[in-house]
Protein backbone atom coordinates (compact mmCIF):
# COMPACT_ATOMS: atom_id res chain seq x y z
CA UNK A 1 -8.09 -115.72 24.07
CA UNK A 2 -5.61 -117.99 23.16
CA UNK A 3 -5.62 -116.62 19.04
CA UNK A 4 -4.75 -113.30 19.93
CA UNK A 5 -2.52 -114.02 22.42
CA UNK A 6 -0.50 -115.96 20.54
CA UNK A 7 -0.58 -113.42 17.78
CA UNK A 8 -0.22 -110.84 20.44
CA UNK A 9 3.53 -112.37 22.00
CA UNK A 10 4.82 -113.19 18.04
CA UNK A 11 4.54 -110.03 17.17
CA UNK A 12 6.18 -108.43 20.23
CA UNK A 13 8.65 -111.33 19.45
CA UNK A 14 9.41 -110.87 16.14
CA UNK A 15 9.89 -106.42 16.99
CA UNK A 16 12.16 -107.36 19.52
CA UNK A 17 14.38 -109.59 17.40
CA UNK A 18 14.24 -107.06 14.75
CA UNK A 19 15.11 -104.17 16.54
CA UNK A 20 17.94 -105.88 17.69
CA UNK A 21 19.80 -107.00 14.86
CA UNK A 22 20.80 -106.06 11.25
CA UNK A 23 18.04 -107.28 8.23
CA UNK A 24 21.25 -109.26 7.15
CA UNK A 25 21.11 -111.49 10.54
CA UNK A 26 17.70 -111.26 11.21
CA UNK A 27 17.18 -112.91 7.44
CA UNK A 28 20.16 -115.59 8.34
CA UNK A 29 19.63 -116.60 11.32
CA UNK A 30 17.69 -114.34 13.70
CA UNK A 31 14.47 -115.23 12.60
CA UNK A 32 15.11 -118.35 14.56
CA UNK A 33 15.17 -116.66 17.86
CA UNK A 34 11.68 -116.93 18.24
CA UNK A 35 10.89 -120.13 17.30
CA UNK A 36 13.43 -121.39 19.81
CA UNK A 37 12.08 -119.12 22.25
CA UNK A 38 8.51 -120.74 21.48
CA UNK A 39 9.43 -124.18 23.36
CA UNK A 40 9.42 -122.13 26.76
CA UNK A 41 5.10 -122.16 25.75
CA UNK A 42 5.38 -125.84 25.03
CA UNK A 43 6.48 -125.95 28.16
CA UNK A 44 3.72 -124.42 29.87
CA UNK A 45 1.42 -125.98 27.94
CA UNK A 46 2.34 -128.96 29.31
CA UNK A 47 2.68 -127.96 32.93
CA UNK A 48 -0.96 -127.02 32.14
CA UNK A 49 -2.29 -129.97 30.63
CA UNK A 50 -0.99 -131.95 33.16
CA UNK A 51 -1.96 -129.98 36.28
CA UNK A 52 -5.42 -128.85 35.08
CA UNK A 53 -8.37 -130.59 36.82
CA UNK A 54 -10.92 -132.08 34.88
CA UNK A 55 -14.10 -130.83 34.40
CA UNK A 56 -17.61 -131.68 36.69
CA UNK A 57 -18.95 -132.92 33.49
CA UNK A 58 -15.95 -135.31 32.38
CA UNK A 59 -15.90 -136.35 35.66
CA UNK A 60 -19.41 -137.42 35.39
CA UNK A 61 -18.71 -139.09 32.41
CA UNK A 62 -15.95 -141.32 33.97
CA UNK A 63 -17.90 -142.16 37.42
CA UNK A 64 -20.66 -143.29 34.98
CA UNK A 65 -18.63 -145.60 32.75
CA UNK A 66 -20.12 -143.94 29.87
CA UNK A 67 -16.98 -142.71 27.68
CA UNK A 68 -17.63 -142.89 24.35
CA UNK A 69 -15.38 -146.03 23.07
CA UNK A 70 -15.16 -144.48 19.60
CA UNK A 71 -15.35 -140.90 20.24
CA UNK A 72 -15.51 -139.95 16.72
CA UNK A 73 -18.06 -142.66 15.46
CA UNK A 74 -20.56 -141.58 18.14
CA UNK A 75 -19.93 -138.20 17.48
CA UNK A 76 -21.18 -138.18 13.95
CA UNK A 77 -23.72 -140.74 14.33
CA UNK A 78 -25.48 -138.36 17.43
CA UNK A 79 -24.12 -134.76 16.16
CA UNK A 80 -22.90 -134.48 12.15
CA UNK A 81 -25.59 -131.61 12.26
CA UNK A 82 -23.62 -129.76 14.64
CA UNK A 83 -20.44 -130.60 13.54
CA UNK A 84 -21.09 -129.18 10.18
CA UNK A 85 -23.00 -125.90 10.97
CA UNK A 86 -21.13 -125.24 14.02
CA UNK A 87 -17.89 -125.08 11.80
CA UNK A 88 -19.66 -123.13 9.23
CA UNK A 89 -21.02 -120.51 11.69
CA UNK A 90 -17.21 -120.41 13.09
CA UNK A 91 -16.19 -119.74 9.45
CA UNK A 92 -16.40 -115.76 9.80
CA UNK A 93 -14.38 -115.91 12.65
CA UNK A 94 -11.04 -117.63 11.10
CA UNK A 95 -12.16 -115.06 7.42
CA UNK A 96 -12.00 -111.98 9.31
CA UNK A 97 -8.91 -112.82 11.87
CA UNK A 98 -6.66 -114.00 8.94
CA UNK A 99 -7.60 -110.90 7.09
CA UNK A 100 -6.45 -108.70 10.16
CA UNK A 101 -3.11 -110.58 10.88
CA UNK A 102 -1.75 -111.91 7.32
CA UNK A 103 -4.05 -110.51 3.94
CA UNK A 104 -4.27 -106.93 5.56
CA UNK A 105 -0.31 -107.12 6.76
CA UNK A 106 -0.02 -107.48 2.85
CA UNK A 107 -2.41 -105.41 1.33
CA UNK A 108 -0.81 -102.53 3.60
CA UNK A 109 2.72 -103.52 2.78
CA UNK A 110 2.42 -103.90 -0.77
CA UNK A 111 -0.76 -101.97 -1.90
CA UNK A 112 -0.11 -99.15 0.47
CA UNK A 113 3.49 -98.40 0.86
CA UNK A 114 2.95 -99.40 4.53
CA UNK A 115 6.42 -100.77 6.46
CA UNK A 116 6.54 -103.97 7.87
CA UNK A 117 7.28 -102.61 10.85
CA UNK A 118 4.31 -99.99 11.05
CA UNK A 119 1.83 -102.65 10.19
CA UNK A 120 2.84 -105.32 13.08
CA UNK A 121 2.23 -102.51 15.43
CA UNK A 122 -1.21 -102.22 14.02
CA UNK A 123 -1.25 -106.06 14.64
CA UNK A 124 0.11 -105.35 18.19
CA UNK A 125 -2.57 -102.73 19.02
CA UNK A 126 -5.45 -104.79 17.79
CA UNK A 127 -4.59 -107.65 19.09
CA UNK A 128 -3.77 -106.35 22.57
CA UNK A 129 -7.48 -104.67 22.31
CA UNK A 130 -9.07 -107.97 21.52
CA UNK A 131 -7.15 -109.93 24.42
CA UNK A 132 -9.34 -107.50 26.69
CA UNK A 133 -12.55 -107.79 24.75
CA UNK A 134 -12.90 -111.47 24.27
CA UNK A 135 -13.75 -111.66 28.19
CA UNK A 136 -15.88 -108.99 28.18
CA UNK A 137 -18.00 -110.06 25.18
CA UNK A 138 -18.20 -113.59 26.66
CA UNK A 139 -19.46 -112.12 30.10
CA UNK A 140 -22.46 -110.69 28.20
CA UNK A 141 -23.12 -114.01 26.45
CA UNK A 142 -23.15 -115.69 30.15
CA UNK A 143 -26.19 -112.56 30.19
CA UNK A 144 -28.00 -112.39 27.39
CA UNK A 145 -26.92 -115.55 25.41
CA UNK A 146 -24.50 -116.70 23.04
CA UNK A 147 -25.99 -116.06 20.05
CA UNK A 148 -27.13 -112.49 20.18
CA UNK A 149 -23.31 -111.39 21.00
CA UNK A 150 -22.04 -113.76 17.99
CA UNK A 151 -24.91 -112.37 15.38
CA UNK A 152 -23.54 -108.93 16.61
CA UNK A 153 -19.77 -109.68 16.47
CA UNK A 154 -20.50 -111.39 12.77
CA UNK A 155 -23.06 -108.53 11.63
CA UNK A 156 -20.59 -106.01 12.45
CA UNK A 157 -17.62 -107.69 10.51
CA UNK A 158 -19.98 -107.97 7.43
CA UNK A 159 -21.23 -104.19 7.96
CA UNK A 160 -17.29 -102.69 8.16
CA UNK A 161 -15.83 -104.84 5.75
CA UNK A 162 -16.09 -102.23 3.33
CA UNK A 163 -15.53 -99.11 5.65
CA UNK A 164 -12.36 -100.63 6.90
CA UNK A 165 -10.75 -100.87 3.14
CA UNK A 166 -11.80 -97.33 2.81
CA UNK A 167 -10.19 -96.59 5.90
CA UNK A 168 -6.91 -98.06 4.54
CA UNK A 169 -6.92 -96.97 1.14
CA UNK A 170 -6.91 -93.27 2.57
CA UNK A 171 -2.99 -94.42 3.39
CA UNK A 172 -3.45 -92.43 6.66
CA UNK A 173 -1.75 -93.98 9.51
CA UNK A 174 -4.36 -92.89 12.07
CA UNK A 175 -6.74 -94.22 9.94
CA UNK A 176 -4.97 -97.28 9.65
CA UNK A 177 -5.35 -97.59 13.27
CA UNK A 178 -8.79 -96.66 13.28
CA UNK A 179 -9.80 -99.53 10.73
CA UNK A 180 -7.88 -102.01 12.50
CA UNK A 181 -9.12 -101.78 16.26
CA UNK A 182 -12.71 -101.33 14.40
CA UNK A 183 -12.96 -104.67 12.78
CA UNK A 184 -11.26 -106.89 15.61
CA UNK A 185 -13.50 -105.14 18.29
CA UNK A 186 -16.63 -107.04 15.57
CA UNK A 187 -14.02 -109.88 15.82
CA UNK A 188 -14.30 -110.09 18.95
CA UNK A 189 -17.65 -110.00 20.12
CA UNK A 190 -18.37 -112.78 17.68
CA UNK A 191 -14.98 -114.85 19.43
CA UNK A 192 -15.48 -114.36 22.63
CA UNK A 193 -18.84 -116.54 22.91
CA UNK A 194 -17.72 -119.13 20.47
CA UNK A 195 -16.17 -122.03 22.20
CA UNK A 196 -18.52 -121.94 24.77
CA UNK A 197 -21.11 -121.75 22.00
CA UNK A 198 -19.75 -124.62 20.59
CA UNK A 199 -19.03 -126.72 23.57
CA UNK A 200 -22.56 -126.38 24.16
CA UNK A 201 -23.62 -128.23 21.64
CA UNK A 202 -22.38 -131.66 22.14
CA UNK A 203 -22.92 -133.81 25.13
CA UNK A 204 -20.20 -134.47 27.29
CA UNK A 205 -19.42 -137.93 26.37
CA UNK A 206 -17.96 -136.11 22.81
CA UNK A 207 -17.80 -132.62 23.78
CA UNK A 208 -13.93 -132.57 23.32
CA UNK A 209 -14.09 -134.12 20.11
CA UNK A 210 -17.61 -132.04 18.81
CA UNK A 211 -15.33 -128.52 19.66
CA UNK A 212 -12.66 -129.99 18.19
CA UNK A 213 -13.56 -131.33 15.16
CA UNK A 214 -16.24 -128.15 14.56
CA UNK A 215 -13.20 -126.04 15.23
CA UNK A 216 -11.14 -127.13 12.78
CA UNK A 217 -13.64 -127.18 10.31
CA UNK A 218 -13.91 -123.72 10.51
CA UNK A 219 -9.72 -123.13 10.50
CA UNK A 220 -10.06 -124.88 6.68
CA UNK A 221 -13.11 -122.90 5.51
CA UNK A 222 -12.10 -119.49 7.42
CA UNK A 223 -8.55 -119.43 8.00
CA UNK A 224 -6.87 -121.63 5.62
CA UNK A 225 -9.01 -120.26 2.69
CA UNK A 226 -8.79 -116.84 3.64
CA UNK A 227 -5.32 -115.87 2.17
CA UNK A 228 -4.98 -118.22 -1.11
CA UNK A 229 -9.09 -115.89 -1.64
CA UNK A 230 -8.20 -112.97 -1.11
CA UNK A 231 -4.77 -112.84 -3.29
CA UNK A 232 -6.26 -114.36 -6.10
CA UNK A 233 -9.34 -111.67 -5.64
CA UNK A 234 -6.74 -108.64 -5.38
CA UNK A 235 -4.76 -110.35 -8.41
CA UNK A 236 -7.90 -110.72 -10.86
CA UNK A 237 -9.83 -107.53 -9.70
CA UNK A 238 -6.96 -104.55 -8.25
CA UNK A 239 -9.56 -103.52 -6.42
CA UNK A 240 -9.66 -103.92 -2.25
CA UNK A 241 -13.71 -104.30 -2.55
CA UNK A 242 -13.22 -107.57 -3.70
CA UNK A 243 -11.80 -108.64 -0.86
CA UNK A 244 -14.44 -106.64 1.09
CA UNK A 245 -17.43 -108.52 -0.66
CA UNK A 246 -15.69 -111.84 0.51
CA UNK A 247 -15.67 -110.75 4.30
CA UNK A 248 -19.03 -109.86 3.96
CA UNK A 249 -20.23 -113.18 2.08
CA UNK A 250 -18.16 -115.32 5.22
CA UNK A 251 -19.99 -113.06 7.25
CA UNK A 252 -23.58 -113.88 5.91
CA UNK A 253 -22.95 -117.85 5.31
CA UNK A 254 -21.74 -117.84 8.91
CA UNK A 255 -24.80 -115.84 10.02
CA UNK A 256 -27.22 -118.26 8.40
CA UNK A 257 -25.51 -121.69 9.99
CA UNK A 258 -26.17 -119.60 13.55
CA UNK A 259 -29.56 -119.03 12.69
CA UNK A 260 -30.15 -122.46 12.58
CA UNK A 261 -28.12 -123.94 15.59
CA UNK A 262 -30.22 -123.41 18.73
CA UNK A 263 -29.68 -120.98 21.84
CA UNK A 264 -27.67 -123.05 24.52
CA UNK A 265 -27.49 -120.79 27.26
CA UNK A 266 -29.90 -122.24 29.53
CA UNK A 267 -29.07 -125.33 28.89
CA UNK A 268 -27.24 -128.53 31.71
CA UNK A 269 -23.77 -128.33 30.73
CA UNK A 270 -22.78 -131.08 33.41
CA UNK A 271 -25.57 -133.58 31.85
CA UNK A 272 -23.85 -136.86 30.37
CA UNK A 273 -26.27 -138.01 27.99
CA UNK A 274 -27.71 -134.87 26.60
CA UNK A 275 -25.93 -131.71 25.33
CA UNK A 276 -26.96 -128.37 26.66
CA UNK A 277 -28.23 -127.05 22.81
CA UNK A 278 -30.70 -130.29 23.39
CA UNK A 279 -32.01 -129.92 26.69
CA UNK A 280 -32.89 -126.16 25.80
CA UNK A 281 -34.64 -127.52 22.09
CA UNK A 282 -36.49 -130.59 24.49
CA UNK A 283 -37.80 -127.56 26.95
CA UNK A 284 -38.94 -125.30 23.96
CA UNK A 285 -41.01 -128.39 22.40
CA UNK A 286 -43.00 -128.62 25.84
């Protein structure tokens, strides 16, 4: 939840600060306000961090004596598999968010005639809508499994990639709306499961560093790609479809990295020398 949460409070951060003071100010020194504001998060962040209780499975890990000395090294020597298609099936996730919160802002703004203003509330509303989905959509992977919500969330992000660019293009605001909560409801049934999903596939004694490495692989392919794409696409083609046929093609290369990973549902999430995705592929071979 964290993603559109944080998206969620900039934005109502940023309208706030806005509102409240001339473009002049806002341009000189108001923009400011909320990145000053920000260190009251890093705050709790920290209060957090340090308060939290560690997991049954860490703590197994520690009462064992069997933390990983290199973290990373054992990591890739058990789990480079993993690593790689578990970023790669995460890629569709960073593609279509970025598109939502920074290439669509754009397209909107300068394509469209949109106001800045008009299209962070579209932000606003989508986000707010995902920040109740995500727990919903991960409460039917606890049901049915992770992987049947994500190939949903990721099938329906390829399937409305083009609808919501029609959507847009009609320069309706309604419409605008429409597209918007559309695509980050797909969003977000392919989110919410995901870093469980991916948790799942390392055993504890790298778990932390499996997530977080697989995570990250998928900001640079999804997220940090996503915007330097899909200018260059608008720039060379004018048309919005290009940018529609890249959604879709994240969509599909992060479909067929899931297809390979294994169901980890079932799996012992609290077992220190085995990750759940194994235990589940060990019980299948039987």
């Amino acid at each position: 939840m964290g993603v559109p949460a944080g998206t969620l409070i900039a934005n109502v951060a940023f309208l706030i600060v806005a509102s409240s003071v001339s473009t002049e100010d806002l341009l000189a020194w108001g923009w400011r306000i909320p990145f000053l504001a920000s260190a009251l998060l890093v705050a709790v962040g920290i209060y957090i961090r340090l308060h939290i209780e560690e997991t049954p499975s860490f703590q197994a890990v520690k009462e064992a004596g069997a933390k990983a000395k290199l973290p990373f090294a054992a990591l890739m020597a058990k789990y480079w598999k993993q690593v790689i298609l578990g970023g790669v099936a995460t890629l569709s996730t960073g593609s279509t968010f970025t598109l939502l919160v920074a290439s669509g802002v754009a397209y909107g703004k300068k394509e469209l005639g949109h106001s800045e203003a008009l299209m962070l509330w579209v932000v606003l509303a989508a986000c707010a809508l995902c920040f109740v989905l995500i727990p919903f959509f991960g409460q039917l992977s606890d049901k049915y499994g992770r992987k049947p919500i994500i190939y949903a969330g990721v099938a329906a992000e390829a399937l409305f990639a083009f609808p919501m660019f029609w959507l847009m293009d009609t320069k309706s605001v309604p419409l605008l709306f429409v597209a918007y909560l559309a695509m980050m409801t797909a969003f977000a049934a392919n989110y919410g499961p995901i870093a469980t999903f991916l948790a799942e596939l390392f055993g504890s004694k790298v778990r932390y560093s499996g997530l977080s490495v697989a995570y990250m692989l998928s900001g640079l392919l999804g997220s940090a790609a996503t915007p330097f794409i899909t200018t260059w696409l608008l720039g060379v083609t004018h048309q919005s479809s290009s940018i529609a046929w890249y959604i879709m093609a994240a969509s599909l290369v992060s479909l067929g990295a899931l297809f390979v990973l294994t169901e980890t549902r079932h799996g012992n999430i609290d077992a220190v020398d085995m990750a759940p995705a194994d235990a589940v592929e060990a019980e299948s071979a039987k």
